[in-house]
C-alpha atoms as a PDB file:
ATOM      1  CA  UNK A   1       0.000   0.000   0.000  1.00  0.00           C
ATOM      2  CA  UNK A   2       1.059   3.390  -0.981  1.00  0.00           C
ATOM      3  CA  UNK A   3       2.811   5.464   2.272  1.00  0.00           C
ATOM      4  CA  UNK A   4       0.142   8.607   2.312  1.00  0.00           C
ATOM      5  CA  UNK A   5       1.526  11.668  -0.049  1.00  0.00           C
ATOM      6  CA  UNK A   6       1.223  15.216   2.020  1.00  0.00           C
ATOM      7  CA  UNK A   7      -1.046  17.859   0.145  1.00  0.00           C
ATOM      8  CA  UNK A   8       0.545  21.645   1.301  1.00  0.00           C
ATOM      9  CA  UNK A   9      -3.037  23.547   1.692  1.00  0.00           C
ATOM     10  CA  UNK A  10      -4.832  26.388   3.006  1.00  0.00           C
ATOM     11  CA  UNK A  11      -8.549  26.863   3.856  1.00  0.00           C
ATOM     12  CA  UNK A  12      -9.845  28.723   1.082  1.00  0.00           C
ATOM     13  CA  UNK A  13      -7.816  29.030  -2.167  1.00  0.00           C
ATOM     14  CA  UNK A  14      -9.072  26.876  -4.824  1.00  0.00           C
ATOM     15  CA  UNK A  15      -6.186  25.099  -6.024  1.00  0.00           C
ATOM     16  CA  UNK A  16      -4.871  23.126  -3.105  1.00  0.00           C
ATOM     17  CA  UNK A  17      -8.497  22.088  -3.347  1.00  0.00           C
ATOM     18  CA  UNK A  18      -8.439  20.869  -7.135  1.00  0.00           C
ATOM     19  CA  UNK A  19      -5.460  18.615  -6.509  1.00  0.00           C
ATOM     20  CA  UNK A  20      -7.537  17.032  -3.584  1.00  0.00           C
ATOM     21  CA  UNK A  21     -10.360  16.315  -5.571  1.00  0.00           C
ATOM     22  CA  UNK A  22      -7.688  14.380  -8.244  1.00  0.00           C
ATOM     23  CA  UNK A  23      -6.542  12.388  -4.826  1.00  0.00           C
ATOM     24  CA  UNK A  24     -10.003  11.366  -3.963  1.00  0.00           C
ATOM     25  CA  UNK A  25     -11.149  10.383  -7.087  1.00  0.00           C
ATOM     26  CA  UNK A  26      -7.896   8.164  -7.694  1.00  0.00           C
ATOM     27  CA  UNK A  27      -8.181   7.130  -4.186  1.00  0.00           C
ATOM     28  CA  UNK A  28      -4.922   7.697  -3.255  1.00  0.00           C
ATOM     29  CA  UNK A  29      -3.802   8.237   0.524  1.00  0.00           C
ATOM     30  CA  UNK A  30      -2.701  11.795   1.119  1.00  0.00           C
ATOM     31  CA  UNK A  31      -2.854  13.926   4.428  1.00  0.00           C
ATOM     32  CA  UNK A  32      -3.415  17.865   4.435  1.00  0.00           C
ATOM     33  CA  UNK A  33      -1.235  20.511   5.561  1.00  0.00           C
ATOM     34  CA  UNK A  34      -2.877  23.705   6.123  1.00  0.00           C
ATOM     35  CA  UNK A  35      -0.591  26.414   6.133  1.00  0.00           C
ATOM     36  CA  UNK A  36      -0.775  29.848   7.431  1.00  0.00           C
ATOM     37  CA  UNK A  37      -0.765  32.347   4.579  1.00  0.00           C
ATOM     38  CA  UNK A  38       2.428  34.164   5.981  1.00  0.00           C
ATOM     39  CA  UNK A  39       4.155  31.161   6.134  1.00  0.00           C
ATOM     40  CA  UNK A  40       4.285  30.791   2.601  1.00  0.00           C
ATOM     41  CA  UNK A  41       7.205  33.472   1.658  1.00  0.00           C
ATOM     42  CA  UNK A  42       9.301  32.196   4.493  1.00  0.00           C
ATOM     43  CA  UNK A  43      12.092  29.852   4.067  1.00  0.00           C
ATOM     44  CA  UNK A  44      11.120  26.410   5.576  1.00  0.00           C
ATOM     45  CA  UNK A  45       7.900  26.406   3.289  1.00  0.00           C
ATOM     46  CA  UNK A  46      10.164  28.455   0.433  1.00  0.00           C
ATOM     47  CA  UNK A  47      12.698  25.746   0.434  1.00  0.00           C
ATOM     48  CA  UNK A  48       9.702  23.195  -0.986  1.00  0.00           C
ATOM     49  CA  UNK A  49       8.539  25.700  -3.062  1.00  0.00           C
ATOM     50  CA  UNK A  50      10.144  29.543  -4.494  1.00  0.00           C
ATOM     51  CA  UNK A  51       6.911  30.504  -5.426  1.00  0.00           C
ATOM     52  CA  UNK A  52       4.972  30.840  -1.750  1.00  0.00           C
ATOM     53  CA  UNK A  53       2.245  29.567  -3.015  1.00  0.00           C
ATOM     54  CA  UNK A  54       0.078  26.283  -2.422  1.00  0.00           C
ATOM     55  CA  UNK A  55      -0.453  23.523  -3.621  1.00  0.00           C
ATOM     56  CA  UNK A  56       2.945  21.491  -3.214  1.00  0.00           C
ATOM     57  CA  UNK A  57       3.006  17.862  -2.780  1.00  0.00           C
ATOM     58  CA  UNK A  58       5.817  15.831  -1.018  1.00  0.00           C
ATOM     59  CA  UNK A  59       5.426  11.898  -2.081  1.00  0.00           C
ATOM     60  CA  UNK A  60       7.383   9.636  -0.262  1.00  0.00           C
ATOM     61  CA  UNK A  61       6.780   6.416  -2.694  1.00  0.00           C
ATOM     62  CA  UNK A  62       8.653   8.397  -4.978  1.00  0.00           C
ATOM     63  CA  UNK A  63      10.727  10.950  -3.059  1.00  0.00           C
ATOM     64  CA  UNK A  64       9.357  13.992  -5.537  1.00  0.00           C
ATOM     65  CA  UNK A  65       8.162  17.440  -3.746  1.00  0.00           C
ATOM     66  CA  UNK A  66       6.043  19.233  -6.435  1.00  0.00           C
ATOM     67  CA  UNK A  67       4.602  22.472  -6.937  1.00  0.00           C
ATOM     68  CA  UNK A  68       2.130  24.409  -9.318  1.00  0.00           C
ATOM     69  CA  UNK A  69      -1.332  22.781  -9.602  1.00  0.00           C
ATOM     70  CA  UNK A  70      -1.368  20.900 -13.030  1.00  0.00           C
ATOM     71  CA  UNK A  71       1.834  19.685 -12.667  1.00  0.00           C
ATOM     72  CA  UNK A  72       0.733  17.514  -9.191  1.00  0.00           C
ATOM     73  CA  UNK A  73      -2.210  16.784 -11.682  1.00  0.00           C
ATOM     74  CA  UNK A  74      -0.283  15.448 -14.593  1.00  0.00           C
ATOM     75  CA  UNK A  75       1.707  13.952 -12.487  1.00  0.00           C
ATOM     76  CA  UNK A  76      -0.609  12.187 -10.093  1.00  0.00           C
ATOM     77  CA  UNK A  77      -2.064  10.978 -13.409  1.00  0.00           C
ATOM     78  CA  UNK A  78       0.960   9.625 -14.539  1.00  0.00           C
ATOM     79  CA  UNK A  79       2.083   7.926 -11.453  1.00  0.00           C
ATOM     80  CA  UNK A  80      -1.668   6.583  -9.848  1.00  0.00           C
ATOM     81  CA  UNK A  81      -3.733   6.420 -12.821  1.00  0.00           C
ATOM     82  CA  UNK A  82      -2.361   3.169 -14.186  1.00  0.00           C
ATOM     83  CA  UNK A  83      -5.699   1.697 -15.858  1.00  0.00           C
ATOM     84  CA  UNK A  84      -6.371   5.765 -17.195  1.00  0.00           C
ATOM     85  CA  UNK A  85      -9.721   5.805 -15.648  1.00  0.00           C
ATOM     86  CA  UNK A  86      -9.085   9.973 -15.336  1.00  0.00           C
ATOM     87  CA  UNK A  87      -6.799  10.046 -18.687  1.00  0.00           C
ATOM     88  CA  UNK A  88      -6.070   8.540 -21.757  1.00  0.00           C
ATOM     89  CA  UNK A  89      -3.085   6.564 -23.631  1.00  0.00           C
ATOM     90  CA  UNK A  90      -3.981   6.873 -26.980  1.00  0.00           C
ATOM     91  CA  UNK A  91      -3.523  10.063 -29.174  1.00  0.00           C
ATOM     92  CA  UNK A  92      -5.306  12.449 -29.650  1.00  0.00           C
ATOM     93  CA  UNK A  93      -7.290  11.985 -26.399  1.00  0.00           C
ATOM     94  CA  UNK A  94      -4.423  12.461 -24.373  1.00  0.00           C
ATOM     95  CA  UNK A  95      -3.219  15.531 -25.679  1.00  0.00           C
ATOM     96  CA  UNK A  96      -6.932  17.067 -25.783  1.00  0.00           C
ATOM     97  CA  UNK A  97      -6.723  16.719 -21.935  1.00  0.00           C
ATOM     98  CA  UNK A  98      -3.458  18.489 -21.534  1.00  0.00           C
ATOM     99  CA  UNK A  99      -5.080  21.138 -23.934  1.00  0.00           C
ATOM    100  CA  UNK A 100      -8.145  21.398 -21.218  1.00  0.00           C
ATOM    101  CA  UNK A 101      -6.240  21.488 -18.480  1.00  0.00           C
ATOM    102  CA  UNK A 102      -4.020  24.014 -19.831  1.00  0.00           C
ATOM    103  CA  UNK A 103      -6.940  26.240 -20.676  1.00  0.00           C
ATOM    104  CA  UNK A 104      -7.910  26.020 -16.684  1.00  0.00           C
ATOM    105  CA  UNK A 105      -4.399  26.912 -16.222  1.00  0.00           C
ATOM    106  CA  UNK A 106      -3.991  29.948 -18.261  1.00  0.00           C
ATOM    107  CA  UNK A 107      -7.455  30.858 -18.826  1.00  0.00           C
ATOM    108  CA  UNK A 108     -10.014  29.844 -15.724  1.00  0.00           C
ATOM    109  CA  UNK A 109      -8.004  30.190 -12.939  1.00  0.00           C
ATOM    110  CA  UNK A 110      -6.608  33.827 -13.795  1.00  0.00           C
ATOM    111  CA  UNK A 111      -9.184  35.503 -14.946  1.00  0.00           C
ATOM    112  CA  UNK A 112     -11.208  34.063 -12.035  1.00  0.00           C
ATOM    113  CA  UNK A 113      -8.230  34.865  -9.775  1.00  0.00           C
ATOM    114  CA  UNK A 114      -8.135  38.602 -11.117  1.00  0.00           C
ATOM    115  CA  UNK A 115     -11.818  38.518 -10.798  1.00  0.00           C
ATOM    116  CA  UNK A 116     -12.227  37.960  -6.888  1.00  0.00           C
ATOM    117  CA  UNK A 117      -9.088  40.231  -6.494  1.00  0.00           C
ATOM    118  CA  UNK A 118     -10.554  42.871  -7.716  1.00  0.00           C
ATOM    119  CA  UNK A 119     -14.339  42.357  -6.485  1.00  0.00           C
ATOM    120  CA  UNK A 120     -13.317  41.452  -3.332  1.00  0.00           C
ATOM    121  CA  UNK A 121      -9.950  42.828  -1.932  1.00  0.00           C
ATOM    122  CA  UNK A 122      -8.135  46.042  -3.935  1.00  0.00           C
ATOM    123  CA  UNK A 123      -8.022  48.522  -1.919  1.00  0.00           C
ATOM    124  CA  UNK A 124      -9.585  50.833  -4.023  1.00  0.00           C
ATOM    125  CA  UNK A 125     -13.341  50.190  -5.929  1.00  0.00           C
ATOM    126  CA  UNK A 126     -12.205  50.360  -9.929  1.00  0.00           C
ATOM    127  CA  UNK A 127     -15.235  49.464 -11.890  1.00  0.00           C
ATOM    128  CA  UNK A 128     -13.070  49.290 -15.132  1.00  0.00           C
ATOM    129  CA  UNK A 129     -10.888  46.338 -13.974  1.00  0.00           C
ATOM    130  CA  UNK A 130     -13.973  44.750 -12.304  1.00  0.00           C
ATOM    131  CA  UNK A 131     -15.216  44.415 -15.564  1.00  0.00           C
ATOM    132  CA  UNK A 132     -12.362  43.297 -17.790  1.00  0.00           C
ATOM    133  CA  UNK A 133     -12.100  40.453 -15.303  1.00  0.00           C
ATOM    134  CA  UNK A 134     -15.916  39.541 -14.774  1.00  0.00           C
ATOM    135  CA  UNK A 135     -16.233  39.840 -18.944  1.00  0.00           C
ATOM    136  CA  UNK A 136     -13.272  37.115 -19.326  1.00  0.00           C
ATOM    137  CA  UNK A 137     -15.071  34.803 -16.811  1.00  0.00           C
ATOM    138  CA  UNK A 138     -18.011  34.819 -18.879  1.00  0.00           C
ATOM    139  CA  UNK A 139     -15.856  34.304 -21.965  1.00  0.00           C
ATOM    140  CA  UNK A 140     -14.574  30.695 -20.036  1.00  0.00           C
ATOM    141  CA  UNK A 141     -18.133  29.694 -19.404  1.00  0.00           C
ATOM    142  CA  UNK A 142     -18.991  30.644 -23.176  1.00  0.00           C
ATOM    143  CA  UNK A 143     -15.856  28.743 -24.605  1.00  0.00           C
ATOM    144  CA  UNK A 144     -16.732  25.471 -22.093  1.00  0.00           C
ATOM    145  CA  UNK A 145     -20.217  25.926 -23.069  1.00  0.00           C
ATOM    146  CA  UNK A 146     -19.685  25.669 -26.913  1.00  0.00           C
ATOM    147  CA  UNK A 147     -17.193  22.911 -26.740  1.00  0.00           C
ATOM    148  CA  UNK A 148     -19.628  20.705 -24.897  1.00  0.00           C
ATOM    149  CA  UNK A 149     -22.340  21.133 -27.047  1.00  0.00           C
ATOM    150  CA  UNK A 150     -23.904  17.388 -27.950  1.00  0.00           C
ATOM    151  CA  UNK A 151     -21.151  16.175 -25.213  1.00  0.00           C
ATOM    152  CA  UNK A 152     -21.489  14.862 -21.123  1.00  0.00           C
ATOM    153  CA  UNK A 153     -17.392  15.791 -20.982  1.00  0.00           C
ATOM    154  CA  UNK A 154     -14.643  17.398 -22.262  1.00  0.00           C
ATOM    155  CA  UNK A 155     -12.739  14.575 -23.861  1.00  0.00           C
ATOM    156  CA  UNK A 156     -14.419  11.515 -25.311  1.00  0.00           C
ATOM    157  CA  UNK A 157     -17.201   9.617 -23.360  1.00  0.00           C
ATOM    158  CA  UNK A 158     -15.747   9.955 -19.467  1.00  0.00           C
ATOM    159  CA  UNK A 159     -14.997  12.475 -16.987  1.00  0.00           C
ATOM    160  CA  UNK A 160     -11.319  13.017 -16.973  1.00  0.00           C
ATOM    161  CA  UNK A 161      -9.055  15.483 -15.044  1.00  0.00           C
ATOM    162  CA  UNK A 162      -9.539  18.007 -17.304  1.00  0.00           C
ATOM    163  CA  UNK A 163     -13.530  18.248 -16.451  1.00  0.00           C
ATOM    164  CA  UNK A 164     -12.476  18.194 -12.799  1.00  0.00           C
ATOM    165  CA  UNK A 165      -9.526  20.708 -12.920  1.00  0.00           C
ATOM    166  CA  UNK A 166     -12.006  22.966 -13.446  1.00  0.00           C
ATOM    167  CA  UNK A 167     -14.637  22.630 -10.580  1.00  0.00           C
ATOM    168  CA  UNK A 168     -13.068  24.303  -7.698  1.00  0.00           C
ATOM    169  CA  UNK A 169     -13.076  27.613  -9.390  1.00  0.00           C
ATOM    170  CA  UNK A 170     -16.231  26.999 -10.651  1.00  0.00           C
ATOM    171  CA  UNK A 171     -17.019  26.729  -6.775  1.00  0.00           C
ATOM    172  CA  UNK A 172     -15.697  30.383  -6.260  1.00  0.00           C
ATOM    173  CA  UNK A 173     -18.227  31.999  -8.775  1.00  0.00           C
ATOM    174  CA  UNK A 174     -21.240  33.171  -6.328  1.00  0.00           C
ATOM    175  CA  UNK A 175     -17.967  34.783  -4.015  1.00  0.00           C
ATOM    176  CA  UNK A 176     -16.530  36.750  -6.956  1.00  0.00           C
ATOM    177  CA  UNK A 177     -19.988  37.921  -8.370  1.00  0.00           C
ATOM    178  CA  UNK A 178     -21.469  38.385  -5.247  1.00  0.00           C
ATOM    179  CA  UNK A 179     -25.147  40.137  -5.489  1.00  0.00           C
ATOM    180  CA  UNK A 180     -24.178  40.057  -9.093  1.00  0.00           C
ATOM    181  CA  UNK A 181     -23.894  36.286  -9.453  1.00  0.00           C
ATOM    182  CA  UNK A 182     -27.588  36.109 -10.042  1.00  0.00           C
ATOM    183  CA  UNK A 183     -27.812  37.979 -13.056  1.00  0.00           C
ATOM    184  CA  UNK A 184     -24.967  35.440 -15.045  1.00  0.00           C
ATOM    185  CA  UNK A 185     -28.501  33.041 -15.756  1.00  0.00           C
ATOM    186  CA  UNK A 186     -25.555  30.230 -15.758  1.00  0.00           C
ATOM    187  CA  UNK A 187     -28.824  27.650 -16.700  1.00  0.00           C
ATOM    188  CA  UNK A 188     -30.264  29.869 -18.912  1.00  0.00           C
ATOM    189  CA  UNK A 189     -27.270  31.515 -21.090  1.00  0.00           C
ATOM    190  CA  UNK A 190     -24.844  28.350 -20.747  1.00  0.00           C
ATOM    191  CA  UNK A 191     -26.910  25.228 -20.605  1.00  0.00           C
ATOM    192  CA  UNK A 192     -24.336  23.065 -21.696  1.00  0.00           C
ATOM    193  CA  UNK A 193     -21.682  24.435 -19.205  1.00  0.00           C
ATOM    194  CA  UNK A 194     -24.309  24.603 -16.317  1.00  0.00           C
ATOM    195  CA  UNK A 195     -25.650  20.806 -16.788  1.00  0.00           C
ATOM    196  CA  UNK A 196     -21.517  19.649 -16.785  1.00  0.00           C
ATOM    197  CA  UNK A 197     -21.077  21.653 -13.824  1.00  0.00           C
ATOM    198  CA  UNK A 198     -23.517  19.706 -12.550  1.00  0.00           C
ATOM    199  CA  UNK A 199     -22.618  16.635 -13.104  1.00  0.00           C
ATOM    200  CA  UNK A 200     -19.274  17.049 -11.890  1.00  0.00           C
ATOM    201  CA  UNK A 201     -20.872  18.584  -8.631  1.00  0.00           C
ATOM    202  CA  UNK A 202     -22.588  15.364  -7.793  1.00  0.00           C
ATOM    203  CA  UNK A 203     -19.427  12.764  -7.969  1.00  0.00           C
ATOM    204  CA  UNK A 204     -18.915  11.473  -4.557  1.00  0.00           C
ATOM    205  CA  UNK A 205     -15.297  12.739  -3.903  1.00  0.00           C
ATOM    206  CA  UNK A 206     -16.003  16.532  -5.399  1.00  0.00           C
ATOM    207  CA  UNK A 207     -18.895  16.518  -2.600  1.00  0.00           C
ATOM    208  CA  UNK A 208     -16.672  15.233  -0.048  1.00  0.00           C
ATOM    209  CA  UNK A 209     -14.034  17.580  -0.711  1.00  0.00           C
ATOM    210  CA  UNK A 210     -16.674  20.503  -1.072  1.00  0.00           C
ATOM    211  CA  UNK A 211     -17.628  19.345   2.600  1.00  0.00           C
ATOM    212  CA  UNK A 212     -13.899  19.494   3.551  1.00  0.00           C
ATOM    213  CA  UNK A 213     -13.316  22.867   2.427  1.00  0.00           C
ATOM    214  CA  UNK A 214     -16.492  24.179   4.110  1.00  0.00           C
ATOM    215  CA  UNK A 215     -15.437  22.647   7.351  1.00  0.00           C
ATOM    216  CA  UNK A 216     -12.214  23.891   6.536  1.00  0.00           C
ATOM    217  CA  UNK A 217     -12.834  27.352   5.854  1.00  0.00           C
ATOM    218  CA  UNK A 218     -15.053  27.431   8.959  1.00  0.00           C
ATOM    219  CA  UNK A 219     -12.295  26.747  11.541  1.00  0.00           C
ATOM    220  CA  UNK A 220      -9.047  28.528   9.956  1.00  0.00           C
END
């Protein structure tokens, strides 16, 4: 049996969160570290990653600490996913999921990122930058909306990392949008988006790790 790998976290951020999800659903034994948010730019937690930022991994079935969020994926992938249940060996599925889950990458998670930043903590109220940001988020749920029209997932006919990369931000949308989240008519205006979103929702480990990260957020 695999020794359990250690999952560097904090209570709220979404990407610590998207690499537990990836753990769960490939059943793989982890533990989490929740770390303070100032700890991050000191050395001890600097020395496992120059960044300051969460998620890292440390795996001790292979001795590899890692750090930035689709990296642990691909790798977790590539290390636990030996039947490709979340993946696939043959080409071109395989490369259609890196494609996805570099469009989370560069695409979802900054322009959601940007999006809470600037809704929810600048320091000063600029409409104009509230708007870039909130205008790009809709642009994600309209490109994930027209690629899974006719489709239940991104690539081929099962859910695969690249559908659940994308779920903890997803999580984050009524925070950004706040009173304003209401007025995005998710259902209405992306059906095909809102019904995957859905569906992804209702898997057993994304609803235990939405219960983690609740309880989490609660007592940190």
């Amino acid at each position: 049996m695999s020794k359990p790998i250690t999952l560097y976290s904090h209570a709220t951020g979404p990407n610590p969160w998207k690499v537990a999800i990836i753990l769960e659903e490939l059943k793989v034994p982890y533990t989490t570290k929740f770390m303070d948010m100032a700890d991050l730019k000191k050395p001890p937690f600097e020395a496992l990653c120059p960044n300051g930022r969460v998620p890292v991994i440390e795996d001790p079935n292979t001795g590899i600490t890692l750090w930035e969020s689709g990296a642990i994926i691909e790798y977790l992938v590539q290390t636990y996913d030996t039947k490709a249940a979340f993946t696939y060996t043959s080409s071109p599925e395989r490369f259609y999921v890196s494609q996805w889950l570099h469009f989370q990458m560069s695409g979802q998670g900054p322009y959601f990122g940007q999006g809470a930043w600037f809704s929810r903590f600048h320091e000063e109220s600029l409409p104009s930058a509230k708007k870039r940001y909130f205008d790009q988020i809709k642009r994600v749920f309209y490109v994930l909306n027209k690629a899974l029209e006719g489709k239940q997932w991104l690539v081929g006919e099962k859910c695969t990392v690249a559908d659940l990369s994308f779920v903890t931000w997803d999580m984050m949308v009524p925070f950004i949008f706040g009173d304003d989240a209401g007025s995005l008519e998710l259902e209405k205006n992306y059906p095909n988006y809102f019904a995957w979103n859905k569906r992804l929702l209702e898997r057993p480990a994304v609803k235990k790790i939405a219960k983690d990260k609740t309880e989490a957020s609660a007592s940190h």
